[in-house]
C-alpha atoms as a PDB file:
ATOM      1  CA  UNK A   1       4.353  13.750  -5.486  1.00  0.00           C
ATOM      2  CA  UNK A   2       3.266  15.205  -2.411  1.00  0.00           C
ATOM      3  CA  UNK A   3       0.410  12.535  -1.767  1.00  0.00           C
ATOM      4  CA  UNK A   4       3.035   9.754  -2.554  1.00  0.00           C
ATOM      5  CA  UNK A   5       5.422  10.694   0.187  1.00  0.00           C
ATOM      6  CA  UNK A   6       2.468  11.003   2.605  1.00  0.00           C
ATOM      7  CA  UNK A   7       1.047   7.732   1.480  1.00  0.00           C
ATOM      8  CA  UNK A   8       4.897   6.082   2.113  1.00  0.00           C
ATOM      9  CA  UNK A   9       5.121   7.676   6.112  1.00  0.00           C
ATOM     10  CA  UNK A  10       1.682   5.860   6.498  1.00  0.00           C
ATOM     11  CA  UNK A  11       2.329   2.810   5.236  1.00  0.00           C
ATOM     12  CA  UNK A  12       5.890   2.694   7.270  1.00  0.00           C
ATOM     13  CA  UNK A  13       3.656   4.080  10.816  1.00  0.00           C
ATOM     14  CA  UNK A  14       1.276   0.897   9.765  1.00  0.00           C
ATOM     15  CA  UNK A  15       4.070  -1.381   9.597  1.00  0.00           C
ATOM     16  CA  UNK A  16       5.404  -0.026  12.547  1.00  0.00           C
ATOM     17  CA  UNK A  17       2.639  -0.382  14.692  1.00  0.00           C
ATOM     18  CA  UNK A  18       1.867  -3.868  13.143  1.00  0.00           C
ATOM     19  CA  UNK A  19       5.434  -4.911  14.443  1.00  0.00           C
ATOM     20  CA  UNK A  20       5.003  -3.459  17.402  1.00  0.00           C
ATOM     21  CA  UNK A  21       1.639  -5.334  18.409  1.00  0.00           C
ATOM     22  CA  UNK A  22       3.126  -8.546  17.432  1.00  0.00           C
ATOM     23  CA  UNK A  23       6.672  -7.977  19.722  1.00  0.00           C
ATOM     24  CA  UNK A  24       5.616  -7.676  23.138  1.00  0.00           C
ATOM     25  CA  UNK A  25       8.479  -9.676  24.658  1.00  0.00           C
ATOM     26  CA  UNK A  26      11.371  -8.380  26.893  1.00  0.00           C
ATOM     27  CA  UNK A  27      14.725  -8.460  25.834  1.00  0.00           C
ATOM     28  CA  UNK A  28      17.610  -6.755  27.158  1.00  0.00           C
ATOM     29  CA  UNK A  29      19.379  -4.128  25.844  1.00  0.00           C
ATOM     30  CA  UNK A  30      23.207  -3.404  26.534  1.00  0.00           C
ATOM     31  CA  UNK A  31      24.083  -0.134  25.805  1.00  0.00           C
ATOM     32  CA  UNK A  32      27.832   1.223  25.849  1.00  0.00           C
ATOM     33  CA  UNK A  33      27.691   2.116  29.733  1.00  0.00           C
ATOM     34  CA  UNK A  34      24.556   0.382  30.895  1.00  0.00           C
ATOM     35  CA  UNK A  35      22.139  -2.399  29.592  1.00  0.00           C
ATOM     36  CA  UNK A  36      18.009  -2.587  30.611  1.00  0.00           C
ATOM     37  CA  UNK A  37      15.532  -4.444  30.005  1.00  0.00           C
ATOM     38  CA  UNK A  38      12.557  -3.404  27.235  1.00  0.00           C
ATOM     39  CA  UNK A  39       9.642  -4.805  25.046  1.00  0.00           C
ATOM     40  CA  UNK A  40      10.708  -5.717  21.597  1.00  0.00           C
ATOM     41  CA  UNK A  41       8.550  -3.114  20.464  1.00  0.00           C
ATOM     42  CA  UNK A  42       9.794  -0.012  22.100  1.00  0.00           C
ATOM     43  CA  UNK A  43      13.440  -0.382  21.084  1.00  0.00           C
ATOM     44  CA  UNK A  44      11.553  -0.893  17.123  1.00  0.00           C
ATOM     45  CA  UNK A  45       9.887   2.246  17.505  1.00  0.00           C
ATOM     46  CA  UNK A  46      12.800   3.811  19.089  1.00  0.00           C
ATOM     47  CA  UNK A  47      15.452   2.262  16.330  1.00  0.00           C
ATOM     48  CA  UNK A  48      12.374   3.715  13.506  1.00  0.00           C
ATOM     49  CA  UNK A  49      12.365   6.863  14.974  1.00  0.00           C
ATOM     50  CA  UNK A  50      15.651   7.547  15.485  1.00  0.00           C
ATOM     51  CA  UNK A  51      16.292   6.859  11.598  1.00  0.00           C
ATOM     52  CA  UNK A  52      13.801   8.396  10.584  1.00  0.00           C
ATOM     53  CA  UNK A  53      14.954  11.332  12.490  1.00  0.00           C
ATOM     54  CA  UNK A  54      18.633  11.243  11.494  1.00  0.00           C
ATOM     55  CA  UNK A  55      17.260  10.269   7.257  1.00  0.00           C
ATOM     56  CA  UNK A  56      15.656  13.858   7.817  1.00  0.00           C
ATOM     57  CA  UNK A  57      18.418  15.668   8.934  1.00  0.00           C
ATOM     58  CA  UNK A  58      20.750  14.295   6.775  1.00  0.00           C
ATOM     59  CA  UNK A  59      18.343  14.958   3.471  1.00  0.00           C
ATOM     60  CA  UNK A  60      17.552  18.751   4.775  1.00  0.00           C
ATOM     61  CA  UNK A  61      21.065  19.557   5.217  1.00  0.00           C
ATOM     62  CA  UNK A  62      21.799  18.501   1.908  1.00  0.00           C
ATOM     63  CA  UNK A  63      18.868  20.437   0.574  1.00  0.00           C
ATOM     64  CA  UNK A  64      19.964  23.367   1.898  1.00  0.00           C
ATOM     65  CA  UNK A  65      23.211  22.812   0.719  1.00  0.00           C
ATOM     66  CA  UNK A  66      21.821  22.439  -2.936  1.00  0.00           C
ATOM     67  CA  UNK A  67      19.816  25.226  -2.465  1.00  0.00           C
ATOM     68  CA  UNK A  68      22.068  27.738  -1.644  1.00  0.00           C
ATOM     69  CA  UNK A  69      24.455  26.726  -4.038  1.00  0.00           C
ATOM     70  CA  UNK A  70      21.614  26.688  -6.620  1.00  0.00           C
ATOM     71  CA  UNK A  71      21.254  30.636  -5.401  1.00  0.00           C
ATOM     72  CA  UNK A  72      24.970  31.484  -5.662  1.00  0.00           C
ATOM     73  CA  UNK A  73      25.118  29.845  -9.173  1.00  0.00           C
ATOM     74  CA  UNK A  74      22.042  31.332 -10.126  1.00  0.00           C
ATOM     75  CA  UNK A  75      23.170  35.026  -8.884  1.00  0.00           C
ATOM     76  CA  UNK A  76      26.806  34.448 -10.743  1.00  0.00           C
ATOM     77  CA  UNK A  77      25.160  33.349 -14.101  1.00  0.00           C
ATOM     78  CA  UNK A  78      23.089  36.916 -14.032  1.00  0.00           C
ATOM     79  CA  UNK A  79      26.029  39.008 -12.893  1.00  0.00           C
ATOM     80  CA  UNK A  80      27.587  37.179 -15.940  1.00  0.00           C
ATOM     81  CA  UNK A  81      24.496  37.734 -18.307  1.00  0.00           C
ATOM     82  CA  UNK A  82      24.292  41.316 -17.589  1.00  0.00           C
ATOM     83  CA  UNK A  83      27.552  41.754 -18.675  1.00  0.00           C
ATOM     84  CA  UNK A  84      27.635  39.765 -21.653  1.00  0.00           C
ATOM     85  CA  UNK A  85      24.779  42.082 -22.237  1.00  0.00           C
ATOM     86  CA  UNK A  86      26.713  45.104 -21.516  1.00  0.00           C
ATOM     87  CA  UNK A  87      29.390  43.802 -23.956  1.00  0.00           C
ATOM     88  CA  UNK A  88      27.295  43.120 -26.891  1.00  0.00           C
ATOM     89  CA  UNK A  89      25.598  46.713 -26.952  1.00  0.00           C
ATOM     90  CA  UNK A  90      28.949  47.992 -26.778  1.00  0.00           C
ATOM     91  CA  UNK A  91      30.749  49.348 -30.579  1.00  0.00           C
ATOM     92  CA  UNK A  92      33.154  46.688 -31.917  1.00  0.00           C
ATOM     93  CA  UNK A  93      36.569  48.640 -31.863  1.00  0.00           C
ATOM     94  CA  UNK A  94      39.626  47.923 -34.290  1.00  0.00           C
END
C-alpha cells in the first residue's frame, strides 16, 4: 500500500512538471487586493501545491480525530470488559 501511494505522488510531480514545461506563457493574475503578472506554470505548481497541502491537512486532522476516538472507545470497551469480568466471577444471589 505504501509503494502505491508513493508511486501516485510521482506520477502527479511528473504530470506536474510535464504541465509546467509546456505553459510558459504570462497571464495575469487578479487576486482579491492586487493582480500580477506570472507564467502559466508557476500559478499550476502553486494551485498543486497548495491542494496538496490543504488535502494533507484536512486527511491528518481527520486521522487524528479517528484515532483518538478509536483510543477512547478502545479504553471504554476494557473498562467495560473488566467489569463484565468482575461480574461473572461474582456468586449469583437470590
Amino acid at each position: 500500500m505504501k509503494i502505491l501511494s508513493i508511486l501516485v505522488l510521482v506520477v502527479c510531480f511528473l504530470v506536474t512538471l510535464a504541465l509546467g514545461a509546456q505553459n510558459q506563457q504570462l497571464v495575469n493574475f487578479d487576486f482579491l487586493v492586487a493582480q500580477g503578472e506570472f507564467q502559466l506554470s508557476t500559478l499550476l505548481g502553486i494551485a498543486f501545491g497548495s491542494g496538496f497541502a490543504i488535502g494533507w491537512l484536512i486527511c491528518g486532522m481527520l486521522y487524528l480525530k479517528a484515532r483518538f476516538s478509536k483510543n477512547r472507545l478502545s479504553k471504554k470497551v476494557e473498562k467495560q470488559q473488566k467489569e463484565l469480568n468482575q461480574l461473572r466471577a461474582e456468586p449469583v444471589k437470590e
